[in-house]
PDB file of N, CA and C in Angstrom:
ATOM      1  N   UNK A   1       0.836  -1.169   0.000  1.00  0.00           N
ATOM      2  CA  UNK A   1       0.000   0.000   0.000  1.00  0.00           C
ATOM      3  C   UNK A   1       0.885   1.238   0.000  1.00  0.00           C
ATOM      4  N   UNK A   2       0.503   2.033  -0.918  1.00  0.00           N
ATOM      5  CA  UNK A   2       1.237   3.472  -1.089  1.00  0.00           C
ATOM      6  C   UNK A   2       1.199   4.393   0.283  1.00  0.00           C
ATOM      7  N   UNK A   3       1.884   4.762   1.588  1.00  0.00           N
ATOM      8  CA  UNK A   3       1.820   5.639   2.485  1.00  0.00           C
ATOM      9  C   UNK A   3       1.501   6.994   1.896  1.00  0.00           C
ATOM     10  N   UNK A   4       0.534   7.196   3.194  1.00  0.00           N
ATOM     11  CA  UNK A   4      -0.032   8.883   2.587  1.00  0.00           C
ATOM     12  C   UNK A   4       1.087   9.866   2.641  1.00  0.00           C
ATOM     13  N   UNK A   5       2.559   9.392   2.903  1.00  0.00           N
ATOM     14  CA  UNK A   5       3.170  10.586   3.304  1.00  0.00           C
ATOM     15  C   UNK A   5       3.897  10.504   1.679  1.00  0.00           C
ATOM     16  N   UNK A   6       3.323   9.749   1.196  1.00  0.00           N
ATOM     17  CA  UNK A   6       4.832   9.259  -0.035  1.00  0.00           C
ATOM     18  C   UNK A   6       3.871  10.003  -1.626  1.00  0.00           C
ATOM     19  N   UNK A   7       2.497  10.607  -1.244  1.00  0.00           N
ATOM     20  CA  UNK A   7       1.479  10.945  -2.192  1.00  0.00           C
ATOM     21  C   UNK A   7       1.456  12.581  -2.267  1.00  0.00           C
ATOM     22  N   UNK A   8       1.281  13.626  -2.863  1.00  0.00           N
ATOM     23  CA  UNK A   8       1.010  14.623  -3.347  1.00  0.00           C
ATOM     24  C   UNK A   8       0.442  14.797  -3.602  1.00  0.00           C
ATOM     25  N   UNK A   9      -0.545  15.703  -3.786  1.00  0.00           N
ATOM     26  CA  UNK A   9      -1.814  16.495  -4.681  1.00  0.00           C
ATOM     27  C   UNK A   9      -1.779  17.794  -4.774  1.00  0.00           C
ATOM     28  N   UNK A  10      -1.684  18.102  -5.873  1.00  0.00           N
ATOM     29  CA  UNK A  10      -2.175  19.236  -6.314  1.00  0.00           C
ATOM     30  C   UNK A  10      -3.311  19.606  -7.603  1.00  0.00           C
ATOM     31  N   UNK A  11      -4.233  20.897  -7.303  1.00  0.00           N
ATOM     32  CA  UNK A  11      -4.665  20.972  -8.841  1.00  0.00           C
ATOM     33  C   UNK A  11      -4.196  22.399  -9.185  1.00  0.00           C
ATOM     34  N   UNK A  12      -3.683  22.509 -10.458  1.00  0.00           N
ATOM     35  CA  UNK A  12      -3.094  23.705 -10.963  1.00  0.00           C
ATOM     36  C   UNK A  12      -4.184  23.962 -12.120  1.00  0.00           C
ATOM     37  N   UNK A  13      -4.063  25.587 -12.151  1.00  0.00           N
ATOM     38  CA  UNK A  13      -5.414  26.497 -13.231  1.00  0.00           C
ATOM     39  C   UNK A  13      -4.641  26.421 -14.338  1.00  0.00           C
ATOM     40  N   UNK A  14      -5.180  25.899 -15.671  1.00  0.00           N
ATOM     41  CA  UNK A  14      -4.857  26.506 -16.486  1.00  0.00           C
ATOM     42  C   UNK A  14      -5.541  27.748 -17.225  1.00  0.00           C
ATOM     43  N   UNK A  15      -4.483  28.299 -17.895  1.00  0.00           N
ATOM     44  CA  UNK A  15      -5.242  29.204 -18.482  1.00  0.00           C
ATOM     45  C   UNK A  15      -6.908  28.949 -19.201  1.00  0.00           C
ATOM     46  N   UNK A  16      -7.582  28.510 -19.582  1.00  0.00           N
ATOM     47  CA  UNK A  16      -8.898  27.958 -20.025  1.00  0.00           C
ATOM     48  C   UNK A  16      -9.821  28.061 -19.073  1.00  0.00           C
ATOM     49  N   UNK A  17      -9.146  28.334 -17.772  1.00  0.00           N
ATOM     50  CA  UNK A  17     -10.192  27.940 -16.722  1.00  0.00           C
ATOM     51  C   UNK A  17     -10.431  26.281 -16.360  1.00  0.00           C
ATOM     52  N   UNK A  18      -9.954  25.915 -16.640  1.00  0.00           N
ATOM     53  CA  UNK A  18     -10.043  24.175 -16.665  1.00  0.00           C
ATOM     54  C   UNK A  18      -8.977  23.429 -15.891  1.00  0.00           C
ATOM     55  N   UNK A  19      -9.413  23.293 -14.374  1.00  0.00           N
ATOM     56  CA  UNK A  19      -8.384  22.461 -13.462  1.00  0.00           C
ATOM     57  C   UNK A  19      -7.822  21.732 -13.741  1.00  0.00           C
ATOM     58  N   UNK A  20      -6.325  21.325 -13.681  1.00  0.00           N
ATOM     59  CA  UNK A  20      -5.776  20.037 -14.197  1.00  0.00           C
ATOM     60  C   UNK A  20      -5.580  19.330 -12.944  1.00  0.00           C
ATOM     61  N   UNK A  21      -5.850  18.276 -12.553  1.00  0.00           N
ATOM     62  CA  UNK A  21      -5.655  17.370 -11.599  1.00  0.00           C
ATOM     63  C   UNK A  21      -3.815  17.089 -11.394  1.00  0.00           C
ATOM     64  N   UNK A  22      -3.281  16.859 -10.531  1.00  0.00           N
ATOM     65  CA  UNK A  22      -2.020  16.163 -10.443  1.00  0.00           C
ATOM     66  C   UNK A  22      -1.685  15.876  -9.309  1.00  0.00           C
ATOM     67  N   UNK A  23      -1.050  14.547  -9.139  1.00  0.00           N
ATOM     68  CA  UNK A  23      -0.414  13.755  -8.117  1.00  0.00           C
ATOM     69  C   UNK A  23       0.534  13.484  -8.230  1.00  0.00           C
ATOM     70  N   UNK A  24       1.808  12.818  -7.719  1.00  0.00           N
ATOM     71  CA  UNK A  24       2.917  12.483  -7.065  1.00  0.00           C
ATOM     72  C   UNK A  24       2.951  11.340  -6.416  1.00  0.00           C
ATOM     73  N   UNK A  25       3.714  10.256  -6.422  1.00  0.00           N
ATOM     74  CA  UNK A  25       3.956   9.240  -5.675  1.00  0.00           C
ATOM     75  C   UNK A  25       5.310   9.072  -5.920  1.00  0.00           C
ATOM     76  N   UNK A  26       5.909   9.397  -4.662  1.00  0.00           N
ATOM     77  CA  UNK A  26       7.464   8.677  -4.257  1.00  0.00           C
ATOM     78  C   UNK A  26       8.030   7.849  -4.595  1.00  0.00           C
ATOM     79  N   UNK A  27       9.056   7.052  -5.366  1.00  0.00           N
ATOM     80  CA  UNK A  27       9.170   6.074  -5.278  1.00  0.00           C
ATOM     81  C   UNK A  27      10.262   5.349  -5.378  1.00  0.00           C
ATOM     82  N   UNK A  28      11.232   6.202  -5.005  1.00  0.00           N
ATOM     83  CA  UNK A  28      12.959   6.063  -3.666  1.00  0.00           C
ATOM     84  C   UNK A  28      13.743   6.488  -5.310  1.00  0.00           C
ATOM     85  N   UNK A  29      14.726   7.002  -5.092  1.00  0.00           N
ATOM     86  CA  UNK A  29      15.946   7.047  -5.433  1.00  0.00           C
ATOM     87  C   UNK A  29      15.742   8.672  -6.611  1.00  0.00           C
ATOM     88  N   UNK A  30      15.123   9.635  -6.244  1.00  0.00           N
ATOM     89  CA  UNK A  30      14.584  10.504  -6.602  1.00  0.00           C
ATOM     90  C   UNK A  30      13.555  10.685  -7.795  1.00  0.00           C
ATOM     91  N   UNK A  31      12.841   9.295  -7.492  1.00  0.00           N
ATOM     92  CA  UNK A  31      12.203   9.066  -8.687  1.00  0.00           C
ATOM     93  C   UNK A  31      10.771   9.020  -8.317  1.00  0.00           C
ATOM     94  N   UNK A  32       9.513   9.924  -9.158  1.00  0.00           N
ATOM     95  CA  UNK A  32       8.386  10.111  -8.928  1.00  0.00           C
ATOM     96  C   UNK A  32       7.570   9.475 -10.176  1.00  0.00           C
ATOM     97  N   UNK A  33       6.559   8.785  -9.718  1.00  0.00           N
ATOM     98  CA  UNK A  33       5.390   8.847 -10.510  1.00  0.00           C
ATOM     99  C   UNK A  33       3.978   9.588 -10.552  1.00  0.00           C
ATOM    100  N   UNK A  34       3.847  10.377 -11.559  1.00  0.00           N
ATOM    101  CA  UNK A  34       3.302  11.547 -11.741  1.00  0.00           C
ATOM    102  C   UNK A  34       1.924  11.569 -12.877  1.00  0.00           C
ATOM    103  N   UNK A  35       0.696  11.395 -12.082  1.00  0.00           N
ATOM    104  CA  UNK A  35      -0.284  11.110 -12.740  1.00  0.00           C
ATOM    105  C   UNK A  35      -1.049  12.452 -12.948  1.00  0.00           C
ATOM    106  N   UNK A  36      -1.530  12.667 -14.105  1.00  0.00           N
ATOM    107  CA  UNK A  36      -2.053  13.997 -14.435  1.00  0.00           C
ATOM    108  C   UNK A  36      -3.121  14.078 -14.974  1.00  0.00           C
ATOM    109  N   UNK A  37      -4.429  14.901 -15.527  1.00  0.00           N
ATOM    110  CA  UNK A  37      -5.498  15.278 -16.010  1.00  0.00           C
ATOM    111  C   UNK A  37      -4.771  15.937 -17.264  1.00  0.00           C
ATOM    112  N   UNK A  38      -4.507  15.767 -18.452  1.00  0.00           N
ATOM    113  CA  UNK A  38      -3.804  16.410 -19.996  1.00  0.00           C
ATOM    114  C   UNK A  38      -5.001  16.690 -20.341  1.00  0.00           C
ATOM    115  N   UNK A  39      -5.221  18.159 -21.024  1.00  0.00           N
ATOM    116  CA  UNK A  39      -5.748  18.289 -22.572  1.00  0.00           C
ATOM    117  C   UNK A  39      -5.371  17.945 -24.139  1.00  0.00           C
ATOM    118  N   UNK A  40      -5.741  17.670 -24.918  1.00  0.00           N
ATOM    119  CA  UNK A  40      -5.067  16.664 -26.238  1.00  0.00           C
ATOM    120  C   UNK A  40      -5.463  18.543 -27.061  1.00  0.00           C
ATOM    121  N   UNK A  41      -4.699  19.586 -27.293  1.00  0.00           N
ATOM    122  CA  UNK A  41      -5.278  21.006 -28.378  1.00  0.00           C
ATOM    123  C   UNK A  41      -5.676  20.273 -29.692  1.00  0.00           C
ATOM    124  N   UNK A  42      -4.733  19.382 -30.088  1.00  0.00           N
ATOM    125  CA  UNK A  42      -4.901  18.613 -31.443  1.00  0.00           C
ATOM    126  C   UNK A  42      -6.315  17.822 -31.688  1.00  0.00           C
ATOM    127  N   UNK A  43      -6.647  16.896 -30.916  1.00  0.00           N
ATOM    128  CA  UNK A  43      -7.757  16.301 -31.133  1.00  0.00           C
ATOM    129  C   UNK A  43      -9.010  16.846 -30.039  1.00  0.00           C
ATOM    130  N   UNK A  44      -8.884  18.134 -28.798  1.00  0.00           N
ATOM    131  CA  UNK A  44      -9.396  18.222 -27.805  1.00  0.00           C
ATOM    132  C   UNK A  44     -10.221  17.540 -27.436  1.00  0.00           C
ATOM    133  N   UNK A  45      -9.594  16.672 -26.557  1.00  0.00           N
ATOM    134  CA  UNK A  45      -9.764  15.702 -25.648  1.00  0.00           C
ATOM    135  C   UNK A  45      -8.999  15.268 -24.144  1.00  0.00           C
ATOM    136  N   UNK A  46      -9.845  14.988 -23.282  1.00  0.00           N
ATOM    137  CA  UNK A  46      -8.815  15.174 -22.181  1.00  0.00           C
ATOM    138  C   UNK A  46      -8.350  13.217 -21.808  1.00  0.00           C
ATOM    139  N   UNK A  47      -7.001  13.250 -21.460  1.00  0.00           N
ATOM    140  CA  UNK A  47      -6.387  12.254 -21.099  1.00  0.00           C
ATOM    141  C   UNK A  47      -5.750  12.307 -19.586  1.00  0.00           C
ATOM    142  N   UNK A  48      -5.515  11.108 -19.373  1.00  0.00           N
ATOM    143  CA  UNK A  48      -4.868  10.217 -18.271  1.00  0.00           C
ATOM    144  C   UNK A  48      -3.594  10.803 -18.643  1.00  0.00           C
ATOM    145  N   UNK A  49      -2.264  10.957 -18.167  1.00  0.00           N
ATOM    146  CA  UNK A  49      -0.902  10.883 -18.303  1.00  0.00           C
ATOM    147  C   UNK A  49      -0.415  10.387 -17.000  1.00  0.00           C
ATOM    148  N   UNK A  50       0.003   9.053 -16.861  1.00  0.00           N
ATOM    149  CA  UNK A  50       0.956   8.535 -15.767  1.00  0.00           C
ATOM    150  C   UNK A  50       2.563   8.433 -16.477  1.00  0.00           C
ATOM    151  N   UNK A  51       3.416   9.243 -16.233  1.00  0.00           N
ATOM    152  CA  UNK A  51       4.930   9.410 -16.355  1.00  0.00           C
ATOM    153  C   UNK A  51       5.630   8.945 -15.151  1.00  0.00           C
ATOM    154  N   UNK A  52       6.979   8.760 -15.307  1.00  0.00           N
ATOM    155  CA  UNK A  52       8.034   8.282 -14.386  1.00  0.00           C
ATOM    156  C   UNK A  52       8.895   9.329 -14.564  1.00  0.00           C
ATOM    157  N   UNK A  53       8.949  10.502 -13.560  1.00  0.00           N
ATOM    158  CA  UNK A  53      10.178  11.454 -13.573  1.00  0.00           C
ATOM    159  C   UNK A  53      11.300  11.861 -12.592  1.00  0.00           C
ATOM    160  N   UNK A  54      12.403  12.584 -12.483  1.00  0.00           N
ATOM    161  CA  UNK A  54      13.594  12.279 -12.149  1.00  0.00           C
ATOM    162  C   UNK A  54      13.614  13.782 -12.480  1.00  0.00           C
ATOM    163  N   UNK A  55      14.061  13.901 -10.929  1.00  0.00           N
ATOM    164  CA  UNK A  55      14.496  15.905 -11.512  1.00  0.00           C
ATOM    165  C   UNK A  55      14.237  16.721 -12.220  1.00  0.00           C
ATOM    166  N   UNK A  56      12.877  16.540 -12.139  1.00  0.00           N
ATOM    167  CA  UNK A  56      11.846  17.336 -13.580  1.00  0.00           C
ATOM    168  C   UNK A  56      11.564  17.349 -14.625  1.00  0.00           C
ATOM    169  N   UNK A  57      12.383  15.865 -14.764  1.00  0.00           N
ATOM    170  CA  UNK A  57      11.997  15.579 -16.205  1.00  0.00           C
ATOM    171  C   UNK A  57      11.625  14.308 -16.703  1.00  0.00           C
ATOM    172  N   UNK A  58      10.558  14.452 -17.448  1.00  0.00           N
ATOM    173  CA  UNK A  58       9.309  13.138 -17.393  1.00  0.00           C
ATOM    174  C   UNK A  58      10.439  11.840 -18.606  1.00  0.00           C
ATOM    175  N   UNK A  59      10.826  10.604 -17.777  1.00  0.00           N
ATOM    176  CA  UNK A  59      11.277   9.652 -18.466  1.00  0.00           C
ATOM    177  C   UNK A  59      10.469   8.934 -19.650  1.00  0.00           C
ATOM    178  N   UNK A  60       9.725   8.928 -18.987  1.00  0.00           N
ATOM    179  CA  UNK A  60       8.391   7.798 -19.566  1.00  0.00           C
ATOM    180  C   UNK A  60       7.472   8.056 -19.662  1.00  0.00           C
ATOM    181  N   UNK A  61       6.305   7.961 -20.450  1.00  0.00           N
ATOM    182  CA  UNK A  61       4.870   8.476 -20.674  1.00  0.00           C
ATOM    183  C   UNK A  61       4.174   7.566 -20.940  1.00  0.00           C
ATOM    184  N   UNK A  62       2.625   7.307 -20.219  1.00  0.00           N
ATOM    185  CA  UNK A  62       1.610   6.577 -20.414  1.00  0.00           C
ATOM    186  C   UNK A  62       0.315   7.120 -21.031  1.00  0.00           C
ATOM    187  N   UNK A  63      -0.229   7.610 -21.730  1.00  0.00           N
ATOM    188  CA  UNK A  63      -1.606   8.207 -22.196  1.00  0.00           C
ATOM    189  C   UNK A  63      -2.552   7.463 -21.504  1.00  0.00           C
ATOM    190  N   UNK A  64      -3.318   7.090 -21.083  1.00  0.00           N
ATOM    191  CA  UNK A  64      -4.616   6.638 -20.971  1.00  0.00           C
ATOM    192  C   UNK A  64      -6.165   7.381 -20.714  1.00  0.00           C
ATOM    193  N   UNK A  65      -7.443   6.690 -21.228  1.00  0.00           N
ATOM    194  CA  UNK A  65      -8.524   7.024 -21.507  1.00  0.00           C
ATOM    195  C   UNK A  65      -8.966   7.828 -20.358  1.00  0.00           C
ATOM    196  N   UNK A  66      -9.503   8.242 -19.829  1.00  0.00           N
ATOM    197  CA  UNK A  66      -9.883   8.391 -18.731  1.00  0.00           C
ATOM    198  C   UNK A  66     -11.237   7.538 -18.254  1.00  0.00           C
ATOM    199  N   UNK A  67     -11.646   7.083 -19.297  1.00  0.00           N
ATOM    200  CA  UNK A  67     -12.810   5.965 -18.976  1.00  0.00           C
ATOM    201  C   UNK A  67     -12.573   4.570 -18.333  1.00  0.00           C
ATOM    202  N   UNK A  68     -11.258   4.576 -18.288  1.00  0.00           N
ATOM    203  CA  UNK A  68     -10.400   3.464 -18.553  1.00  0.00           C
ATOM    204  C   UNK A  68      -9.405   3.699 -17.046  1.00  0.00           C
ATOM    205  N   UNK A  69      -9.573   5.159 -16.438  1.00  0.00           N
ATOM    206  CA  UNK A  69      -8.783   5.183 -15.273  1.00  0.00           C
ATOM    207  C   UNK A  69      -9.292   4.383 -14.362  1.00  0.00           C
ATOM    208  N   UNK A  70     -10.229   4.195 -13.656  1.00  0.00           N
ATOM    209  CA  UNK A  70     -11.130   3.424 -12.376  1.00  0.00           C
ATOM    210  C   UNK A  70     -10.652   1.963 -12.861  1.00  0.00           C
ATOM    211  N   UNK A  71     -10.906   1.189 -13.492  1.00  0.00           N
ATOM    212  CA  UNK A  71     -10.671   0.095 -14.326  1.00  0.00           C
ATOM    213  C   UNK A  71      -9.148  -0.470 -14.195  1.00  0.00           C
ATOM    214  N   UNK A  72      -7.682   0.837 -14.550  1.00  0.00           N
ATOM    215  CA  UNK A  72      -6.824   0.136 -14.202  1.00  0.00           C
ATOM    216  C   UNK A  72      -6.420   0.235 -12.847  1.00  0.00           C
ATOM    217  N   UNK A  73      -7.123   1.764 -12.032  1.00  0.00           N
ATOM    218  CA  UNK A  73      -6.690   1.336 -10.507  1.00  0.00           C
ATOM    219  C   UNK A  73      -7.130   0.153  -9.969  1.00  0.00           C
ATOM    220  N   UNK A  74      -8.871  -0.237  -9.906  1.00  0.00           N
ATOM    221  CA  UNK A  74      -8.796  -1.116  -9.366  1.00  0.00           C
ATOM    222  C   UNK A  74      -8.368  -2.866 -10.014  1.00  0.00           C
ATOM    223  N   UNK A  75      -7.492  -2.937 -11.485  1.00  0.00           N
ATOM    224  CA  UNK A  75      -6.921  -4.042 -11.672  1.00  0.00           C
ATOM    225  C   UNK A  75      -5.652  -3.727 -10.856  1.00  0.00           C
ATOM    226  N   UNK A  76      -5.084  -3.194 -10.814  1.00  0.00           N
ATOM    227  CA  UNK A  76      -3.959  -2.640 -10.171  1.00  0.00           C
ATOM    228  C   UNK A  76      -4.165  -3.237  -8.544  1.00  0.00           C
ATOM    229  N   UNK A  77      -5.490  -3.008  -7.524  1.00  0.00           N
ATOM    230  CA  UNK A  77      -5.373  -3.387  -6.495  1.00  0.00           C
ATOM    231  C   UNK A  77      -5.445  -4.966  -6.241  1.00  0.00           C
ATOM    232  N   UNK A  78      -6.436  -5.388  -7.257  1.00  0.00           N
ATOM    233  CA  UNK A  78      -6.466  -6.568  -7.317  1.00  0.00           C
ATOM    234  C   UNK A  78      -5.247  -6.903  -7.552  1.00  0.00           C
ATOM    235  N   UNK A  79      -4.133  -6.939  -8.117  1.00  0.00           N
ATOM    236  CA  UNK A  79      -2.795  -7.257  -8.757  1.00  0.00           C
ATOM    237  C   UNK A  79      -2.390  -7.669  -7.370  1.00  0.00           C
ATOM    238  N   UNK A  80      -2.106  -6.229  -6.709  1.00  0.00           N
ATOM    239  CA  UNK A  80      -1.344  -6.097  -5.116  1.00  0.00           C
ATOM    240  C   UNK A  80      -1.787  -7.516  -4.582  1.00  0.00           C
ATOM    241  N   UNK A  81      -3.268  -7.156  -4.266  1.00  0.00           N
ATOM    242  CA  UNK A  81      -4.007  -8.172  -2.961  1.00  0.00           C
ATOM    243  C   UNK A  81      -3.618  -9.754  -3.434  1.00  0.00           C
ATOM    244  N   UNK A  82      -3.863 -10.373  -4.862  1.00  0.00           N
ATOM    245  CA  UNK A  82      -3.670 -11.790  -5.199  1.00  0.00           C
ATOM    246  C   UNK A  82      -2.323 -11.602  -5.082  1.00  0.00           C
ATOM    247  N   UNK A  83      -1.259 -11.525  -4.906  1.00  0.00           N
ATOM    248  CA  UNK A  83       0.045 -11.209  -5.149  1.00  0.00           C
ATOM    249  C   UNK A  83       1.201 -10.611  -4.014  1.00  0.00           C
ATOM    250  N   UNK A  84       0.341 -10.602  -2.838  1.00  0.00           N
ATOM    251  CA  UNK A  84       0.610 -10.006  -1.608  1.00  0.00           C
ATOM    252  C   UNK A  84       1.523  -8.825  -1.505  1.00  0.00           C
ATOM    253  N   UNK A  85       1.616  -7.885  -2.332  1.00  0.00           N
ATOM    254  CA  UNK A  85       2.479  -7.005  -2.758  1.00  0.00           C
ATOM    255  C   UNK A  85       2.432  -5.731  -1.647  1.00  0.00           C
ATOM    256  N   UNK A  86       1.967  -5.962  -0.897  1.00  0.00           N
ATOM    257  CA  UNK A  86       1.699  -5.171   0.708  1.00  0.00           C
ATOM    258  C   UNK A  86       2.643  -5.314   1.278  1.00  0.00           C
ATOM    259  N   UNK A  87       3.155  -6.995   1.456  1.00  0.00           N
ATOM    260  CA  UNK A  87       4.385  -7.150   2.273  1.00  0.00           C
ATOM    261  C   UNK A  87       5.819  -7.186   1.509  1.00  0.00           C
ATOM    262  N   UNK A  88       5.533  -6.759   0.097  1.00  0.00           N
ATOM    263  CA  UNK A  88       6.635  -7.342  -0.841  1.00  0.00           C
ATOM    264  C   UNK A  88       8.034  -6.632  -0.481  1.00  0.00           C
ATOM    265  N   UNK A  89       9.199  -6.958  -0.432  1.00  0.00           N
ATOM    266  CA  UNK A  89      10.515  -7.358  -0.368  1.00  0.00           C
ATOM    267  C   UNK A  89      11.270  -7.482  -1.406  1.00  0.00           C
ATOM    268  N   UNK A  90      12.015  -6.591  -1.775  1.00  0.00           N
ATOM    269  CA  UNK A  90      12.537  -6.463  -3.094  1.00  0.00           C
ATOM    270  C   UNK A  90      14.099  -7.605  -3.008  1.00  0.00           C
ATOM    271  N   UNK A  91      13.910  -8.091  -3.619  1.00  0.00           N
ATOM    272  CA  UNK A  91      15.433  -8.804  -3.501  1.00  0.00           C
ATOM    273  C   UNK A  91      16.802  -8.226  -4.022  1.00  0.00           C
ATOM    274  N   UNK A  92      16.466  -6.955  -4.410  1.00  0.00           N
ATOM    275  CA  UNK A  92      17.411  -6.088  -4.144  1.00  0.00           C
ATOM    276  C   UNK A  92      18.073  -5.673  -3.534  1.00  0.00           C
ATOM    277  N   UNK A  93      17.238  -5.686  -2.790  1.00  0.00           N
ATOM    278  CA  UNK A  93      17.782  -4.380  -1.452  1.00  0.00           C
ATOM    279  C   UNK A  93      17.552  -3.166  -1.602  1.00  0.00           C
ATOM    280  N   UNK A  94      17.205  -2.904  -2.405  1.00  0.00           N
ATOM    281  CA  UNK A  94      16.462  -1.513  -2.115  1.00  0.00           C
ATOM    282  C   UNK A  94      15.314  -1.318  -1.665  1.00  0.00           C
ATOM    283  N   UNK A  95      14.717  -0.248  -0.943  1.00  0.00           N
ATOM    284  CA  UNK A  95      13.725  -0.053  -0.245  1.00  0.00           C
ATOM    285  C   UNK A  95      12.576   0.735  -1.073  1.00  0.00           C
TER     286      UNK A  95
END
């Protein structure tokens, strides 16, 4: 389970008047995952963006539907719970 201290929220105005949602999740070695509310100007449409970033700058990019957000959180919890990923232990060693 993600600790509430390791989560962020903010919503920032854009110019349009149209809140963009955004969060933050911690996730050790100065690395954040950063889920957002996007506008598409090209096709206007609004999207999902979950990225992986590192000192402000987004590594990786995910688009998704937003119809489609509820759907992968809760496959996502299900994942955890069958999979016991609550107590999981990296065999790394990293934390």
């Amino acid at each position: 389970m993600v600790k509430k201290e390791n989560i962020e929220e903010a919503v920032a105005d854009v110019g349009d008047d149209t809140p963009t949602a955004y969060t933050e999740i911690k996730m050790g070695g100065g690395w954040y995952m950063a889920i957002s509310l996007e506008r598409s100007e090209r096709f206007d449409k609004e999207y999902v963006e979950i990225s992986k970033e590192r000192a402000g700058k987004k590594r990786s990019r995910f688009n998704l539907s937003p119809k489609h957000t509820r759907v992968l959180g809760e496959a996502l919890i299900r994942f955890a719970d069958e999979n016991d990923l609550d107590n999981f232990v990296s065999k790394g060693g990293e934390d």
